[in-house]
Protein backbone atom coordinates (compact mmCIF):
# COMPACT_ATOMS: atom_id res chain seq x y z
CA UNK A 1 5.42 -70.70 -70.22
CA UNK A 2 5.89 -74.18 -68.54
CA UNK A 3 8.65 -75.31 -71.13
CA UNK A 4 10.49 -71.97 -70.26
CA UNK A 5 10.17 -72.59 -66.25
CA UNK A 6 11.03 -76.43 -67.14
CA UNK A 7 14.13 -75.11 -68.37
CA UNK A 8 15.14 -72.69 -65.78
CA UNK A 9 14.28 -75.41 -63.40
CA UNK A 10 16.82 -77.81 -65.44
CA UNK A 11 19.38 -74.80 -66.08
CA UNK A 12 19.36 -74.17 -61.95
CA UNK A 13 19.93 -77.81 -61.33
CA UNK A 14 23.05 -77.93 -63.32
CA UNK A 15 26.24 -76.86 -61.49
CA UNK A 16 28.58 -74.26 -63.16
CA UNK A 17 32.05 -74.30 -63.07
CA UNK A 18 34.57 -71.06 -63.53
CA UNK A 19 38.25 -70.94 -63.93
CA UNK A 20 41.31 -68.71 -65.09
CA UNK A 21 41.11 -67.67 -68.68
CA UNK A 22 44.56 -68.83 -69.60
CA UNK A 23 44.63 -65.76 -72.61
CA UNK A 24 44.19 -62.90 -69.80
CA UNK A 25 46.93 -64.68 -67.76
CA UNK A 26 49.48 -64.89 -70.38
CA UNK A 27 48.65 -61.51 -71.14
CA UNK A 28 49.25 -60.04 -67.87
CA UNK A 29 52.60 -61.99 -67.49
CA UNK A 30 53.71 -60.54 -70.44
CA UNK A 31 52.47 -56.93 -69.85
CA UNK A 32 54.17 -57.14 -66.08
CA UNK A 33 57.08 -58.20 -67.30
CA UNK A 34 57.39 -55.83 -70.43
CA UNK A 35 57.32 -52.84 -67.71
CA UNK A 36 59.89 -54.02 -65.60
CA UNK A 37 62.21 -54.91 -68.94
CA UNK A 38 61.32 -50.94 -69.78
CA UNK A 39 61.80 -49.95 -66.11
CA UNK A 40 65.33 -51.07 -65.90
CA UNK A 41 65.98 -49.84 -69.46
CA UNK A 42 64.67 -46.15 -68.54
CA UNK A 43 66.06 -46.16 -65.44
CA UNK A 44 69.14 -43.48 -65.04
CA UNK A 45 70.21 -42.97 -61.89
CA UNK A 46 68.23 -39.90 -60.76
CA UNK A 47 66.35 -38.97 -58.06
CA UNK A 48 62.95 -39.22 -60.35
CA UNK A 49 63.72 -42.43 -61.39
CA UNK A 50 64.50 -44.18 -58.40
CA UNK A 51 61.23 -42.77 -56.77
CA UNK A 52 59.36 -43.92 -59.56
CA UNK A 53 60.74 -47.41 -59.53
CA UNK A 54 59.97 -47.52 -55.46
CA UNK A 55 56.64 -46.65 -56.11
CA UNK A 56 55.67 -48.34 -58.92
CA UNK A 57 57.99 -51.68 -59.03
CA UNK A 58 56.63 -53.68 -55.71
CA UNK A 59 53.00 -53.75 -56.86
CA UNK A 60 53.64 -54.29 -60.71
CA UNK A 61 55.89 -57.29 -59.26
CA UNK A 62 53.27 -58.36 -57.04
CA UNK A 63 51.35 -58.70 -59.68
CA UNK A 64 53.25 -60.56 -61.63
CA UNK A 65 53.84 -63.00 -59.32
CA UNK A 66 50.32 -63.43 -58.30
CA UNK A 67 49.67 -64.11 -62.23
CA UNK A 68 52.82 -66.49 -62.11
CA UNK A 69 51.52 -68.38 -59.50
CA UNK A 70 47.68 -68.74 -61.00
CA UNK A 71 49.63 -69.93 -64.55
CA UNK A 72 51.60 -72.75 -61.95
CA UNK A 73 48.93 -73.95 -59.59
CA UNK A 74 45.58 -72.95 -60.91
CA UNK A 75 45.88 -73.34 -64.61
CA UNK A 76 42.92 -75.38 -66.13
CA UNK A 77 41.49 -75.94 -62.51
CA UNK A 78 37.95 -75.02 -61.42
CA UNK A 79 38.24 -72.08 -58.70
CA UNK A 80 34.42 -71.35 -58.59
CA UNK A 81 31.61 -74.02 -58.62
CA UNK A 82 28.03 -72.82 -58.55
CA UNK A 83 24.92 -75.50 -57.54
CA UNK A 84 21.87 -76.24 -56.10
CA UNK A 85 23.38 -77.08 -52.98
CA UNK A 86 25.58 -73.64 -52.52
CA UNK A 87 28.70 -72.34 -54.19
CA UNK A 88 32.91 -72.85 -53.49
CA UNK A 89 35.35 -70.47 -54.05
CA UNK A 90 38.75 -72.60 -53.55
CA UNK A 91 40.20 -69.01 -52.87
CA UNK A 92 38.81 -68.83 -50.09
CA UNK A 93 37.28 -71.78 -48.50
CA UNK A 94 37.60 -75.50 -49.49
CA UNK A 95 34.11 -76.48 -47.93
CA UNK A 96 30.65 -75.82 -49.81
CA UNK A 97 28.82 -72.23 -48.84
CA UNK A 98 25.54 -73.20 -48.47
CA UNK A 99 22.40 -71.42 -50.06
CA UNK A 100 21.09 -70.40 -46.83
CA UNK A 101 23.76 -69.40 -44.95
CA UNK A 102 24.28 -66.45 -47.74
CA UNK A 103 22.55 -63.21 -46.91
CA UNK A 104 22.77 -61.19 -49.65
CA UNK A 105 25.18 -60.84 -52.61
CA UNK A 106 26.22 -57.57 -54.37
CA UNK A 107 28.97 -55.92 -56.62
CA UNK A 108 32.01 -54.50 -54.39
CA UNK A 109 34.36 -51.54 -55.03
CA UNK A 110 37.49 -53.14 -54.99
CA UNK A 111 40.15 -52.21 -51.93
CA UNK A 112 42.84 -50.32 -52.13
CA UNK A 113 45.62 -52.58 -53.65
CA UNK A 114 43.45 -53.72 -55.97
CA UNK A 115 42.83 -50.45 -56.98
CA UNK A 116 46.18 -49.31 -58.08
CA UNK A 117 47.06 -53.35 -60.11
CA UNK A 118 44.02 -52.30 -61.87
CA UNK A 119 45.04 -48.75 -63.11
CA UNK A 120 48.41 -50.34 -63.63
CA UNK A 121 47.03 -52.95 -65.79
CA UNK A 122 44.78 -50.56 -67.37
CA UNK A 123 47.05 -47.93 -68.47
CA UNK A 124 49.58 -51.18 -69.85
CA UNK A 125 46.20 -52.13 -71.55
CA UNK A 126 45.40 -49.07 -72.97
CA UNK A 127 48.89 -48.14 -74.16
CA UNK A 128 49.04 -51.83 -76.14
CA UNK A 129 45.81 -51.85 -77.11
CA UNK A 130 44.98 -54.88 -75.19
CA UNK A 131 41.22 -55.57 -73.48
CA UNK A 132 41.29 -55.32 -69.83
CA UNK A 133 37.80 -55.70 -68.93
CA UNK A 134 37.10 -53.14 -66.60
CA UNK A 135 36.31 -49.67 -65.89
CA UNK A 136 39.26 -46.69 -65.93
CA UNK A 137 38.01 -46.55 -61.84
CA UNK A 138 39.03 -49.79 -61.51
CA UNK A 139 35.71 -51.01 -59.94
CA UNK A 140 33.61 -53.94 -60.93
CA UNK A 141 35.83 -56.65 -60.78
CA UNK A 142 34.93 -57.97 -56.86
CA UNK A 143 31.94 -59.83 -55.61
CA UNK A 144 30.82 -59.32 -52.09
CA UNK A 145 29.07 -62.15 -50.17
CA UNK A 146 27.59 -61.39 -46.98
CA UNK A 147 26.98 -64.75 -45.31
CA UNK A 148 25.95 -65.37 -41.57
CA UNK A 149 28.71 -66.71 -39.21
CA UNK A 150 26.89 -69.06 -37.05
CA UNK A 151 26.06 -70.90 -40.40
CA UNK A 152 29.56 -71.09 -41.79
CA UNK A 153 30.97 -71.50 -38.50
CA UNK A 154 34.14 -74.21 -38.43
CA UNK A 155 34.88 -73.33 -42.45
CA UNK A 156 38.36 -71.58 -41.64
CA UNK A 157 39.37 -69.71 -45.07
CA UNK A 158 42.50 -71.12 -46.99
CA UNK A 159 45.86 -69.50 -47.38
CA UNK A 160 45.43 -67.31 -50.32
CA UNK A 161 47.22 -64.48 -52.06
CA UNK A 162 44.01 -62.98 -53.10
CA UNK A 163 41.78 -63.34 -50.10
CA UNK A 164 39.94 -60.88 -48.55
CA UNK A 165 37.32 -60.41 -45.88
CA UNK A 166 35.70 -58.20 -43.84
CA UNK A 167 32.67 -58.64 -40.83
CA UNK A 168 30.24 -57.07 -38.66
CA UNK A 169 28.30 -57.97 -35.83
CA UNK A 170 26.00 -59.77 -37.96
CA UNK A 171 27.49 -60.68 -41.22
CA UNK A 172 31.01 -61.83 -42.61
CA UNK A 173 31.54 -60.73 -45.57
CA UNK A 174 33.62 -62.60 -48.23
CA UNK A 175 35.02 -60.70 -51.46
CA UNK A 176 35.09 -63.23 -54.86
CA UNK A 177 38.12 -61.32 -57.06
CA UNK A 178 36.67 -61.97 -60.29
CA UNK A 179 39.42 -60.67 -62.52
CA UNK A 180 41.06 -63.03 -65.14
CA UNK A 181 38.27 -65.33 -65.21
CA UNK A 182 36.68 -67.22 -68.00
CA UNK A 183 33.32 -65.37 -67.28
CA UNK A 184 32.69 -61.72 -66.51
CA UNK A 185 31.74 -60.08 -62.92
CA UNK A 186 28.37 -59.25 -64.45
CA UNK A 187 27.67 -62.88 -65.53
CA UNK A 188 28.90 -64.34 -61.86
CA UNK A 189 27.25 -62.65 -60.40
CA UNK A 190 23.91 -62.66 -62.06
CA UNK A 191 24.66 -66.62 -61.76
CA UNK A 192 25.08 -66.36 -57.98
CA UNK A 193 22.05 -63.91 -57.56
CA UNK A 194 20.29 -66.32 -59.46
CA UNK A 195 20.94 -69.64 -58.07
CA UNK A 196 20.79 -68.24 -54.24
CA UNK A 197 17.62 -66.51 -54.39
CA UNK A 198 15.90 -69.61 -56.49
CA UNK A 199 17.49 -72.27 -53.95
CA UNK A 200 17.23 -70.42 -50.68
CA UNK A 201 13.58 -69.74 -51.62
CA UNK A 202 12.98 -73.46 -52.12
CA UNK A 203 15.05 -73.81 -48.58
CA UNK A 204 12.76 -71.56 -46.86
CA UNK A 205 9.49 -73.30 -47.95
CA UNK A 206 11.31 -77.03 -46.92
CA UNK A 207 10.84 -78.05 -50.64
């Protein structure tokens, strides 16, 4: 029993890094771009057509240049860093979230845009037998954060094509996209979970 909580003790000390899996990237570059090669290929002139490719051609080439521009500029770079001290998500915020200043974190339904990319790259993954990773509803790929303003006052969020946040009177809430990482949502988030209630406990008692 004290070997195991020796461990945990060592394994919560450590600080855990996340990034893009490069293998989900590639795949999505080549799925996004495989449906526009078909799109223009199908496309004949008629009224159906060009209302499909209104509707569906802005967000599939959204998403292929959000995928484009992870592959350029965050490519073997850590985007999440998890430790004693709080957690970073260079998404959203360069500075370090403290434990304490985190209320509560929980799985999020993902909003609407993020919706419809995932049933697009769902249905692609489906068709070509590839592994998405998440549910035909498109849900459990977003962490929310709820984190107390006054304590994360001054930490402005970064420009980001993937940020998203909502608040309340009492609580700002901050949404981790977890799609496309080396690590699923269920793992980051048990991580977070973990490492905030062990370390904000220990903040609470002044050890």
């Amino acid at each position: 029993m004290i070997v195991a909580e020796g461990k945990r003790r060592m394994f919560l000390s450590d600080i855990r890094e996340v990034g893009y899996s490069a293998r989900d990237t590639w795949l999505r570059i080549a799925l996004s771009t495989l449906v526009i090669v078909l799109g223009f290929w199908l496309f004949d002139g008629t009224l159906n057509s060009f209302f499909l490719s209104v509707l569906c051609g802005p967000p599939i080439a959204y998403y292929l240049f959000c995928n484009l521009y992870i592959l350029i500029f965050s490519s073997n770079k850590t985007i999440i860093a998890i430790g004693p001290n709080g957690f970073k998500d260079l998404r959203l915020m360069q500075e370090l979230i403290p434990w304490p200043a985190v209320a509560r974190i929980e799985a999020a339904a993902p909003t609407l845009a993020q919706r419809i990319l995932r049933t697009i790259y769902l249905v692609l993954g489906n068709l070509l037998s590839a592994s998405p990773g998440t549910d035909a509803e498109g849900t459990g790929d977003t962490i929310a954060v709820w984190c107390r303003p006054g304590s994360i006052q001054g930490r402005k969020p970064v420009f980001s094509l993937f940020h998203t946040a909502r608040a309340t009177n009492e609580l700002r809430q901050l949404r981790i996209e977890t799609s496309g990482l080396t690590v699923s949502t269920e793992r980051l988030l048990q991580l977070l979970q973990t490492y905030h209630s062990h370390h904000k406990a220990l903040s609470d008692t002044g050890v």
